[in-house]
N, C-alpha and C. Protein backbone atom coordinates (compact mmCIF):
# COMPACT_ATOMS: atom_id res chain seq x y z
N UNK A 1 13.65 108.98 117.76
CA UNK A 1 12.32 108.41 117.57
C UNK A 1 12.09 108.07 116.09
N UNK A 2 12.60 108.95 115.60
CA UNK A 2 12.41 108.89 113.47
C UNK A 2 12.96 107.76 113.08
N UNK A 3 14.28 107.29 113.58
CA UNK A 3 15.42 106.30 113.67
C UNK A 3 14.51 104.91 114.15
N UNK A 4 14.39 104.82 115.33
CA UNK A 4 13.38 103.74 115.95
C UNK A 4 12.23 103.31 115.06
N UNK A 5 11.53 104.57 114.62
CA UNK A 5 9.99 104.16 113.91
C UNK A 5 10.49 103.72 112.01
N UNK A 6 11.34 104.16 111.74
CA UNK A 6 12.28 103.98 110.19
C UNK A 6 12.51 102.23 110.73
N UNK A 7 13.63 101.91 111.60
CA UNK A 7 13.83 100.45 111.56
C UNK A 7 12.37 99.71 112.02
N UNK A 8 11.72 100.06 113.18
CA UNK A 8 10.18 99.31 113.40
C UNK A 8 9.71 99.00 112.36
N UNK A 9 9.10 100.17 111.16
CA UNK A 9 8.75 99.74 110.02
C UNK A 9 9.15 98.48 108.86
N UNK A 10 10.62 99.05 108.98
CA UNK A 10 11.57 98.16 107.95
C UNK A 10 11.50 96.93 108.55
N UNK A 11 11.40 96.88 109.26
CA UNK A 11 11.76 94.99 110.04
C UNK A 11 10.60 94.46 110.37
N UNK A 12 9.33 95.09 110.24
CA UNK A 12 8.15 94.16 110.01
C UNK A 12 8.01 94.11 108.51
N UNK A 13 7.79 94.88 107.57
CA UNK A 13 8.18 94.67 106.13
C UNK A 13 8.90 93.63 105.58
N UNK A 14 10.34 93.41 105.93
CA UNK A 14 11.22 92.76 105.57
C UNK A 14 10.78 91.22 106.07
N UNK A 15 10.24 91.28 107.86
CA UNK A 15 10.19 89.89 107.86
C UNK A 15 8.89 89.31 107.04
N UNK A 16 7.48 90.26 106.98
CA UNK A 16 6.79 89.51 106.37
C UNK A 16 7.07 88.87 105.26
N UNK A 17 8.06 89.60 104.26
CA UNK A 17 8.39 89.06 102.85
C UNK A 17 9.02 87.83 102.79
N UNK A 18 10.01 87.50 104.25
CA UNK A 18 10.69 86.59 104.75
C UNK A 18 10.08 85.38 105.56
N UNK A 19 8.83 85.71 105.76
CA UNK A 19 8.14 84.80 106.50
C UNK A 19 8.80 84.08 107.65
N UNK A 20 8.91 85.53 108.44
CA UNK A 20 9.92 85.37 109.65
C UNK A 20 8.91 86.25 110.89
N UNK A 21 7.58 85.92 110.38
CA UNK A 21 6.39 86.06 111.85
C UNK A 21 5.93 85.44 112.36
N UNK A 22 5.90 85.93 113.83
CA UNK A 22 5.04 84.39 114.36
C UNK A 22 4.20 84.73 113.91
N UNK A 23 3.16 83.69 114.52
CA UNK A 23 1.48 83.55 114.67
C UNK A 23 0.74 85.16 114.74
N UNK A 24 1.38 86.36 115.81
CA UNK A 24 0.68 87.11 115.98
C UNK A 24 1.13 88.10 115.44
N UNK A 25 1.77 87.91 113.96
CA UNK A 25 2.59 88.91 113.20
C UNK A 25 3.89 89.84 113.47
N UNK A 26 4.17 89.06 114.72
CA UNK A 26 5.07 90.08 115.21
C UNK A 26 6.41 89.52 114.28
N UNK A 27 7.54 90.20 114.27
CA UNK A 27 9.09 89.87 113.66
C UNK A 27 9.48 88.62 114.76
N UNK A 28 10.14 87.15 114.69
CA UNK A 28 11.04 86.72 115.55
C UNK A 28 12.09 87.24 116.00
N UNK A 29 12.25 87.67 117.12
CA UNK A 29 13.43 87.97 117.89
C UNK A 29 13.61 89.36 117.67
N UNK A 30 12.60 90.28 117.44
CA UNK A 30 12.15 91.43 117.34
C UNK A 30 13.40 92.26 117.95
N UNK A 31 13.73 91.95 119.60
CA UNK A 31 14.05 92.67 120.87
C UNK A 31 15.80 92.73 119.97
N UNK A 32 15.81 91.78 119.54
CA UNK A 32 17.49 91.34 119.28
C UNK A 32 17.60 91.81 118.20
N UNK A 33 16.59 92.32 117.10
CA UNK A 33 16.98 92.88 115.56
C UNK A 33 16.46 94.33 116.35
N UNK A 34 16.06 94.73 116.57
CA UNK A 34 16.05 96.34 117.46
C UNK A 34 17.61 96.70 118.08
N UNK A 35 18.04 95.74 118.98
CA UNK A 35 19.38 95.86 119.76
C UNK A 35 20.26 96.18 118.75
N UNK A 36 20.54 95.00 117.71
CA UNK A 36 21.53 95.70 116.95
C UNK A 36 21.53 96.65 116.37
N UNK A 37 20.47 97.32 115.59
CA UNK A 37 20.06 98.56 115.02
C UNK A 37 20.48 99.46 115.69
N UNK A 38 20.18 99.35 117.41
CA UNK A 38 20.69 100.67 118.20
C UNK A 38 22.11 100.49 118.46
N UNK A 39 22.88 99.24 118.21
CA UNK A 39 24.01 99.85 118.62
C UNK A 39 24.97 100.23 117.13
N UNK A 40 24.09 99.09 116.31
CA UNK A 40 24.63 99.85 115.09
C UNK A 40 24.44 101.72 114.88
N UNK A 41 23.70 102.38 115.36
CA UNK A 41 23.06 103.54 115.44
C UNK A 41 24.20 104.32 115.99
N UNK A 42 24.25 103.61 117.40
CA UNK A 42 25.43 104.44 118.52
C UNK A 42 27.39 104.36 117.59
N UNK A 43 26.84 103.33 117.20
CA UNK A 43 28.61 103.28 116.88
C UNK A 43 28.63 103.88 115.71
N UNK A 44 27.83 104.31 114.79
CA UNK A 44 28.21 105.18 113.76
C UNK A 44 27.87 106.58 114.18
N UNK A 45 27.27 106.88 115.34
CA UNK A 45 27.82 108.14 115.66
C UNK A 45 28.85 108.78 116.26
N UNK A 46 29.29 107.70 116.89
CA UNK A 46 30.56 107.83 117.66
C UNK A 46 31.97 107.73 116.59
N UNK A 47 31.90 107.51 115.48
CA UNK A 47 32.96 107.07 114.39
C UNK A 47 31.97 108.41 113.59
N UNK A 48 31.13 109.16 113.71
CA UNK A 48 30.68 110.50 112.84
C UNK A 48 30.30 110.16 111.42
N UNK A 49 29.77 108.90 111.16
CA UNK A 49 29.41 108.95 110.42
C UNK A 49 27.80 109.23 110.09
N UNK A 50 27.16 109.33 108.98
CA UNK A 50 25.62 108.95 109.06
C UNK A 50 25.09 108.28 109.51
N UNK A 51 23.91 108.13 110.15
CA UNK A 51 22.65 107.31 110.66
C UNK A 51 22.91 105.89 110.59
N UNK A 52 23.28 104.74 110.95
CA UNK A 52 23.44 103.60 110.11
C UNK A 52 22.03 102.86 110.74
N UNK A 53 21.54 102.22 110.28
CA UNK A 53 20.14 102.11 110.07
C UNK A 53 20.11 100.91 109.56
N UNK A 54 18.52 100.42 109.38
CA UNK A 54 18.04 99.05 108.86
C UNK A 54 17.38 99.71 107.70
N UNK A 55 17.26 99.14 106.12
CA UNK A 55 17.04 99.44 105.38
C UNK A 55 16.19 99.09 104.40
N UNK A 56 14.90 99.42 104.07
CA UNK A 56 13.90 98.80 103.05
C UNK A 56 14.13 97.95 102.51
N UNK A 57 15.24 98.46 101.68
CA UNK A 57 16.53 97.05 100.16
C UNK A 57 16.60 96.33 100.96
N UNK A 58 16.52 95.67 102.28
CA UNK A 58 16.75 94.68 102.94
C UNK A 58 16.00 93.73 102.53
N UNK A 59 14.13 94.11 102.09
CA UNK A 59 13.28 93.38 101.44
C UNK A 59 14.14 92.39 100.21
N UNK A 60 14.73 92.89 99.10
CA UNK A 60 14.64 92.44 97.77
C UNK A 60 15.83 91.14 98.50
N UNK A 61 16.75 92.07 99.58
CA UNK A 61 17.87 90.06 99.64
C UNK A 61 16.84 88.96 100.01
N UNK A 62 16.03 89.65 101.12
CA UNK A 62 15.22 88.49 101.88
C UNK A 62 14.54 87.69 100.78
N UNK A 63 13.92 88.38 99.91
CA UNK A 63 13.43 87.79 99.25
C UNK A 63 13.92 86.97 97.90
N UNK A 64 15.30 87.02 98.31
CA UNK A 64 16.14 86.44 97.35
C UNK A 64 16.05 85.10 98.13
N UNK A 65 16.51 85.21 99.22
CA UNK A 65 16.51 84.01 100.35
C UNK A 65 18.09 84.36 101.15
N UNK A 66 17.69 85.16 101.20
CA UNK A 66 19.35 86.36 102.28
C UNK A 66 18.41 86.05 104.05
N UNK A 67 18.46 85.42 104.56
CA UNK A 67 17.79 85.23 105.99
C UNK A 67 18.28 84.90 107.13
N UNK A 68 20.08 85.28 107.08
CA UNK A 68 21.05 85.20 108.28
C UNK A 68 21.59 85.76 108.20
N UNK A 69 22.61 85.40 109.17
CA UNK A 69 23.91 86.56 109.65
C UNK A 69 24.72 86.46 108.48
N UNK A 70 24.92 85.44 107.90
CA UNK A 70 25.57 85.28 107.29
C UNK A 70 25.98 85.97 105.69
N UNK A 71 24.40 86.75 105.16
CA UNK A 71 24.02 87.20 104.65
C UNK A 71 24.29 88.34 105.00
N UNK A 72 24.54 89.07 106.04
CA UNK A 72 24.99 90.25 106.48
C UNK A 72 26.57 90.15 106.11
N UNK A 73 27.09 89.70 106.71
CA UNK A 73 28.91 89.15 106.48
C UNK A 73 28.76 89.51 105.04
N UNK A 74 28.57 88.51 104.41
CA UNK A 74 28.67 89.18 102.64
C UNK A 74 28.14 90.40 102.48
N UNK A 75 26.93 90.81 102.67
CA UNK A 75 26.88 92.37 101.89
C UNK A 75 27.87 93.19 102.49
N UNK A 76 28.43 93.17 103.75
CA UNK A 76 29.24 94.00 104.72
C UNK A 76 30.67 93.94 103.86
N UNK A 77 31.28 92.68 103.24
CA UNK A 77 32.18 92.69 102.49
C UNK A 77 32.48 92.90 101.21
N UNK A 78 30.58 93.06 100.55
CA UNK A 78 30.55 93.66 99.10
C UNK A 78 30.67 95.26 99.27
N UNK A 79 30.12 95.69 100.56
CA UNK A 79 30.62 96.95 101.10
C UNK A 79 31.69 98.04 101.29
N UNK A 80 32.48 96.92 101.98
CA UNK A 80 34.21 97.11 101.40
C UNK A 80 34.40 97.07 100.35
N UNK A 81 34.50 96.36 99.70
CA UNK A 81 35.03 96.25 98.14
C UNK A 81 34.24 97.64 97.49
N UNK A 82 33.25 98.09 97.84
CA UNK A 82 32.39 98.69 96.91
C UNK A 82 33.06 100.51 97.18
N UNK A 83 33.74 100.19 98.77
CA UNK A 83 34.08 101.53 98.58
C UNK A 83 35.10 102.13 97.57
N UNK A 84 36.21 101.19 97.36
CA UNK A 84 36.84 101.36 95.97
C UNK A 84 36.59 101.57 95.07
N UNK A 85 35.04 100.87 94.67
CA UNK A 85 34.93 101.07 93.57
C UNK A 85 33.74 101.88 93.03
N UNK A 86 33.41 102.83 94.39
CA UNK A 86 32.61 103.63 94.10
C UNK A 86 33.03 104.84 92.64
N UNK A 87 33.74 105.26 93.12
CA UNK A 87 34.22 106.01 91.76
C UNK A 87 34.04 106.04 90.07
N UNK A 88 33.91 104.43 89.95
CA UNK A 88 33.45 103.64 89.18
C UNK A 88 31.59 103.65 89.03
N UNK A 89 31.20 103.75 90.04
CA UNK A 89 29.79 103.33 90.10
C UNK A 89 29.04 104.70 89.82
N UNK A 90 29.88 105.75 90.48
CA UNK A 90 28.92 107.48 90.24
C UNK A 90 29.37 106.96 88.43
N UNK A 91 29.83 106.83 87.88
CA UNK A 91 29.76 106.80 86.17
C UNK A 91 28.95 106.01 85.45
N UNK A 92 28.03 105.15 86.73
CA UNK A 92 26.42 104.91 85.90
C UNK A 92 25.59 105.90 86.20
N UNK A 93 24.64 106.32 85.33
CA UNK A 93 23.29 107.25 85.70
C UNK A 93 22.32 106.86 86.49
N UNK A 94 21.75 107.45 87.39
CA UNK A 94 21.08 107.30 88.44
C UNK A 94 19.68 106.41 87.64
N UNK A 95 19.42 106.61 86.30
CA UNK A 95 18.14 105.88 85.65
C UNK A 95 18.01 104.68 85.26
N UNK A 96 19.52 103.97 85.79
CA UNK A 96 20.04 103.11 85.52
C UNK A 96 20.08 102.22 86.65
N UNK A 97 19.98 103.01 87.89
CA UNK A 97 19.49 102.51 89.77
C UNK A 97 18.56 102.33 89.69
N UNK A 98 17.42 103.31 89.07
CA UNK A 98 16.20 103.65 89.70
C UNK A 98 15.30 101.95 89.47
N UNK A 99 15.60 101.04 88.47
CA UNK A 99 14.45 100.14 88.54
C UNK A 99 14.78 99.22 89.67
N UNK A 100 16.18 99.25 90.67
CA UNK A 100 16.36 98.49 91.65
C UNK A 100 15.19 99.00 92.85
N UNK A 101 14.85 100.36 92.68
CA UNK A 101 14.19 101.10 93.55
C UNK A 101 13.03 101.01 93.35
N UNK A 102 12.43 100.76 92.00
CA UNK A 102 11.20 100.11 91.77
C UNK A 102 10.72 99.10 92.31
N UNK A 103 11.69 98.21 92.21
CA UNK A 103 11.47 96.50 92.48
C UNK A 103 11.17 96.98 93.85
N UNK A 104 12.17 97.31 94.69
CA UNK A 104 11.63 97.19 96.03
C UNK A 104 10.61 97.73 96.40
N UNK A 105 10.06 98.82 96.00
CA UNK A 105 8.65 99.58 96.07
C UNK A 105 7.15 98.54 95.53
N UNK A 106 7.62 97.64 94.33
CA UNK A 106 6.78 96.86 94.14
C UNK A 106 6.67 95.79 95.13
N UNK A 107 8.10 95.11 95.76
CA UNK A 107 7.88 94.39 96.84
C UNK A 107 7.26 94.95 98.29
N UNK A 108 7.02 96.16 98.46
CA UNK A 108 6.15 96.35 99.30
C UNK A 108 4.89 96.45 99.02
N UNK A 109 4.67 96.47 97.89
CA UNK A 109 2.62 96.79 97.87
C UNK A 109 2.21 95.44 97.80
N UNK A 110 3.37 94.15 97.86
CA UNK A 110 2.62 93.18 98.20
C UNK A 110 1.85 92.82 99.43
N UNK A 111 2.46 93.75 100.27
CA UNK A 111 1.93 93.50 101.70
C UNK A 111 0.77 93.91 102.11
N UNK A 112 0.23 95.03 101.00
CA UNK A 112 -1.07 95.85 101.30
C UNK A 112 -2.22 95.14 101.36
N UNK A 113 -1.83 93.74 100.26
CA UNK A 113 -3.59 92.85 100.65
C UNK A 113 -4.18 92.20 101.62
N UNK A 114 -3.23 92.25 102.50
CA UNK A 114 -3.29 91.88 104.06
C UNK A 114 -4.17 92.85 104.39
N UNK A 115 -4.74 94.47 104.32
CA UNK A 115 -5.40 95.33 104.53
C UNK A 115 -6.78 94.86 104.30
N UNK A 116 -7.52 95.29 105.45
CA UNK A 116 -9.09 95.01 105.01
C UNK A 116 -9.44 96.25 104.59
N UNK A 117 -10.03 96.31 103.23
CA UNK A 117 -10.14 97.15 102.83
C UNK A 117 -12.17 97.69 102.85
N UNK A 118 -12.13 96.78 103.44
CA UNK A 118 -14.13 96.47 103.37
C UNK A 118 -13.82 97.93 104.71
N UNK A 119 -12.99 97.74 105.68
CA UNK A 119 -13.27 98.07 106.77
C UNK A 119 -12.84 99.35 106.23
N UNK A 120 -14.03 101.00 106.62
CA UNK A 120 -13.43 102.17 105.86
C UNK A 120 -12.30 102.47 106.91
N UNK A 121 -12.21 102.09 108.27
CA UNK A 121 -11.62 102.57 109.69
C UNK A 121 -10.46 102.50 109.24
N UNK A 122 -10.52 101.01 108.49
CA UNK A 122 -8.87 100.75 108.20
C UNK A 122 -8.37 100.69 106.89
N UNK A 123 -9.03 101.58 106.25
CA UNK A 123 -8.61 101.47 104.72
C UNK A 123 -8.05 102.74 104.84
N UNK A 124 -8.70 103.62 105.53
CA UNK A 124 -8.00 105.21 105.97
C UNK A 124 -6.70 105.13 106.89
N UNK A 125 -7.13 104.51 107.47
CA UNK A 125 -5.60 104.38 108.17
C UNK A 125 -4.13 103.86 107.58
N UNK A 126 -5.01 102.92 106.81
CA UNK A 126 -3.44 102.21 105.98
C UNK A 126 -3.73 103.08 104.54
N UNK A 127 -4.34 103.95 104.04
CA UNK A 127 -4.05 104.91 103.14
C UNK A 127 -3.28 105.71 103.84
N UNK A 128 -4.02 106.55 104.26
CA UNK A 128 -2.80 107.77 104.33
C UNK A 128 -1.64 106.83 105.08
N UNK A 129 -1.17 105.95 105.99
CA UNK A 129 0.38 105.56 105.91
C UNK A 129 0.87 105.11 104.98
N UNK A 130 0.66 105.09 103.94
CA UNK A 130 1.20 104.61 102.53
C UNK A 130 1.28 105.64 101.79
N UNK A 131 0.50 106.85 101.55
CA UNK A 131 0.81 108.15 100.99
C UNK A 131 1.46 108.60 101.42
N UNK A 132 1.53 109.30 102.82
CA UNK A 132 2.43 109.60 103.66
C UNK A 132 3.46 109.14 103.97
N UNK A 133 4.22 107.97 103.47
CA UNK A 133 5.36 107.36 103.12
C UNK A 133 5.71 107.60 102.05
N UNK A 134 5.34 107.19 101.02
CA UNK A 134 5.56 107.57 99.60
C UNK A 134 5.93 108.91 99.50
N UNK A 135 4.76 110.08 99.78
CA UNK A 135 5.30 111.33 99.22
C UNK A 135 6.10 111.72 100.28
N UNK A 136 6.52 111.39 101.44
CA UNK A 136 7.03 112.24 102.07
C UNK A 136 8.52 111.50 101.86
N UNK A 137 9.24 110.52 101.73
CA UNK A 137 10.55 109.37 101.37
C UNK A 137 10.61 109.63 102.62
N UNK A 138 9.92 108.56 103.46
CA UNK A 138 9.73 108.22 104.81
C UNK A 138 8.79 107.96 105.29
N UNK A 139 9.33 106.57 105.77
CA UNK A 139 8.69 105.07 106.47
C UNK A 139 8.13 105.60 107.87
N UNK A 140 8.82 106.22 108.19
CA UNK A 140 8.56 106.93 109.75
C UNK A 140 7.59 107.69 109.62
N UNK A 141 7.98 109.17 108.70
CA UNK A 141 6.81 109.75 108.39
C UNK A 141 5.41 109.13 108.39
N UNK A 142 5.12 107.96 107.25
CA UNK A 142 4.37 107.39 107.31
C UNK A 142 3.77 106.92 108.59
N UNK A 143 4.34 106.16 109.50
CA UNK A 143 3.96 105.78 110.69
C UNK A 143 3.34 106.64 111.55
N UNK A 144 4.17 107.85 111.74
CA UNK A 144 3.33 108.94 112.41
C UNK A 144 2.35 109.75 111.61
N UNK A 145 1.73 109.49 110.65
CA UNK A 145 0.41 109.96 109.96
C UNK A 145 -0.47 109.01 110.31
N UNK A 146 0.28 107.96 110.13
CA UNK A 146 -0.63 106.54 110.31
C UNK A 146 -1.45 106.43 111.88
N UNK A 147 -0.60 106.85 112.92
CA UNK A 147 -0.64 106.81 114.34
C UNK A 147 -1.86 107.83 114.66
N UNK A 148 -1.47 108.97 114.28
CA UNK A 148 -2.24 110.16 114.26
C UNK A 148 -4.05 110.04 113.37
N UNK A 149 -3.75 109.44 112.17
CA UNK A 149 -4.84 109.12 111.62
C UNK A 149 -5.86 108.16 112.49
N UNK A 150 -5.09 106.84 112.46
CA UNK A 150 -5.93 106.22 114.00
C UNK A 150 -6.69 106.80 114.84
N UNK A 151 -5.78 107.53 115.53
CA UNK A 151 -6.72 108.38 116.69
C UNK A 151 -7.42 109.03 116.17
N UNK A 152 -7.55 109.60 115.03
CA UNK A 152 -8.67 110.69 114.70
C UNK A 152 -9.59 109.54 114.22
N UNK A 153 -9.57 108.56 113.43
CA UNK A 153 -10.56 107.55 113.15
C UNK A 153 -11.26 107.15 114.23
N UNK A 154 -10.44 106.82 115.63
CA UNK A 154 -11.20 106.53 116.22
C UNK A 154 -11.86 106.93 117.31
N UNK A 155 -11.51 108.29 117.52
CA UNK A 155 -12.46 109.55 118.06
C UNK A 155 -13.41 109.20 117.25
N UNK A 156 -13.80 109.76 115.96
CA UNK A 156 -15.06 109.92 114.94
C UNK A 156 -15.58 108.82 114.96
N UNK A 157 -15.32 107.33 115.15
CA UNK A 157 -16.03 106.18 115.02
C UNK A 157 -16.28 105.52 116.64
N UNK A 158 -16.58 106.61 117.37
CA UNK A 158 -16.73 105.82 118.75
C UNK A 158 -15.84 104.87 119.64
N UNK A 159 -14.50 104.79 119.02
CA UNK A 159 -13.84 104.12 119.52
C UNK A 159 -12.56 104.61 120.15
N UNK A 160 -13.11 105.69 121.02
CA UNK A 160 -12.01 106.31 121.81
C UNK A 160 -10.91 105.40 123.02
N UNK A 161 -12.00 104.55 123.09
CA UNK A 161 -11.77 104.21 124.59
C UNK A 161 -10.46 102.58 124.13
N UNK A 162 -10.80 102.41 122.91
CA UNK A 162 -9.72 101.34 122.47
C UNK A 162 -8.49 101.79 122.19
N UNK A 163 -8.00 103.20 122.10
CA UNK A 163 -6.80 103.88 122.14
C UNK A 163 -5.90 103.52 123.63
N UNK A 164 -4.79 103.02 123.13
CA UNK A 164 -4.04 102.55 124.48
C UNK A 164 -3.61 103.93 124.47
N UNK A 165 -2.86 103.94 125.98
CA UNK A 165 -1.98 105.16 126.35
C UNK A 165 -0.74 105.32 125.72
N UNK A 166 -0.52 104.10 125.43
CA UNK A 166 1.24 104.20 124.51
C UNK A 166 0.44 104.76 123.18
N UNK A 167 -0.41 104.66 122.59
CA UNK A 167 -1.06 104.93 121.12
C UNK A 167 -1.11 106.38 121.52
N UNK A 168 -1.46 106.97 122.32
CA UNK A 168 -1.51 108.74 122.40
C UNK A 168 -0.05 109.09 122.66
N UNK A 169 0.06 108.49 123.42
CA UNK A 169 1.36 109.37 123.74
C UNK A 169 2.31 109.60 122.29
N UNK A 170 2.45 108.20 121.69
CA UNK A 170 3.22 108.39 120.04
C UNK A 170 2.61 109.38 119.53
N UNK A 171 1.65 109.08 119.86
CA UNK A 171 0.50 110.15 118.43
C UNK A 171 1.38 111.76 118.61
N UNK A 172 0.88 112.38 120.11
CA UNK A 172 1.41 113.29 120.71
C UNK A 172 2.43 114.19 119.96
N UNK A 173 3.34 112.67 120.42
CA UNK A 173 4.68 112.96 119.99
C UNK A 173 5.09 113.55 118.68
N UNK A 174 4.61 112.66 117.86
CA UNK A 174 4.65 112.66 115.97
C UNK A 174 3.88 114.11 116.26
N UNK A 175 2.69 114.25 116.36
CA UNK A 175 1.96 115.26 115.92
C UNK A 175 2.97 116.47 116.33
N UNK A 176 3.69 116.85 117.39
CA UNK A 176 4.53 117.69 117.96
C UNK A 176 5.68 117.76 117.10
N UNK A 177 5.98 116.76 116.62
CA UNK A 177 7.31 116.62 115.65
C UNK A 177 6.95 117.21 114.23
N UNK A 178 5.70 116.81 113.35
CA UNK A 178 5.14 117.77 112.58
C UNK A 178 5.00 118.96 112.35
N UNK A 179 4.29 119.23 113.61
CA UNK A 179 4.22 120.85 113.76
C UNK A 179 4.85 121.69 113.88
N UNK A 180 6.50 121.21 114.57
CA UNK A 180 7.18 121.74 115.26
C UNK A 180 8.55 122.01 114.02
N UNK A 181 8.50 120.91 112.86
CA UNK A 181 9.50 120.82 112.20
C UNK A 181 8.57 121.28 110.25
């Protein structure tokens, strides 16, 4: 679920920067950038490696103008090459990464002015998922504060009854995963 809600996040992020939404904000071809994620997911567990995943830094190519497959093919082969020359790379200092990690952090707070912020319902809601991302180094995290916050917003503001059943049940879930971990 952490895995699922980590790429959900990342791939509406990435496409807005990419201006790869339709009309109703959703990602194009949503179903088909999910698919690969999961089987990218399955086949690096089956080969034991880590999580392989969709990734924030995905923002800074898009926004280079990285917006195909093709763009995958190359980083996949700067990949290779890079495992060689990792050895090489631990002999820069990490303070020396960190403003790549900036940039992309700055390329997300572009997305925040899309937030109505007049509205308090939803200025709370998209606060704490943005704190709760930030301090916790997790997108997911965030999401399930975010999910959870909702519903409590909208218990307190009369708006119980606009909570879908898929919206509780996540909530549920996250909130159980919190508590539990």
């Amino acid at each position: 679920m952490i895995d699922m809600f980590d790429t959900i996040g990342t791939l509406y992020g990435a496409c807005s920067k990419g201006n790869l939404l339709d009309k109703n904000g959703t990602p194009i071809r949503m179903e088909r950038m999910m698919l690969a994620d999961a089987i990218a997911t399955c086949t690096g567990a089956i080969a034991g490696t880590s999580t392989v995943t969709t990734f924030v830094e995905s923002s800074s190519g898009i926004v280079a103008g990285g917006k195909t497959g093709f763009t995958a093919l190359v980083t996949g082969l700067c990949f290779i090459v890079a495992m060689f020359l990792s050895p090489i790379a631990q002999l820069i200092p990490r303070s020396a990464t960190a403003t790549a990690l900036i940039w992309v952090g700055v390329l997300m707070m572009t997305s925040v002015v899309k937030v109505d912020w007049e509205d308090a319902a939803d200025a709370i809601v998209a606060f704490m998922t943005l704190i709760v991302m930030v301090l916790g180094y997790s997108i997911s995290k965030g999401i399930g504060a975010g999910i959870i916050t909702y519903i409590v917003v909208s218990i307190f503001t009369g708006k119980i009854k606009k909570i879908s059943v898929a919206t509780w049940v996540i909530g549920v879930i996250f909130l159980a995963t919190f508590v539990l971990t």
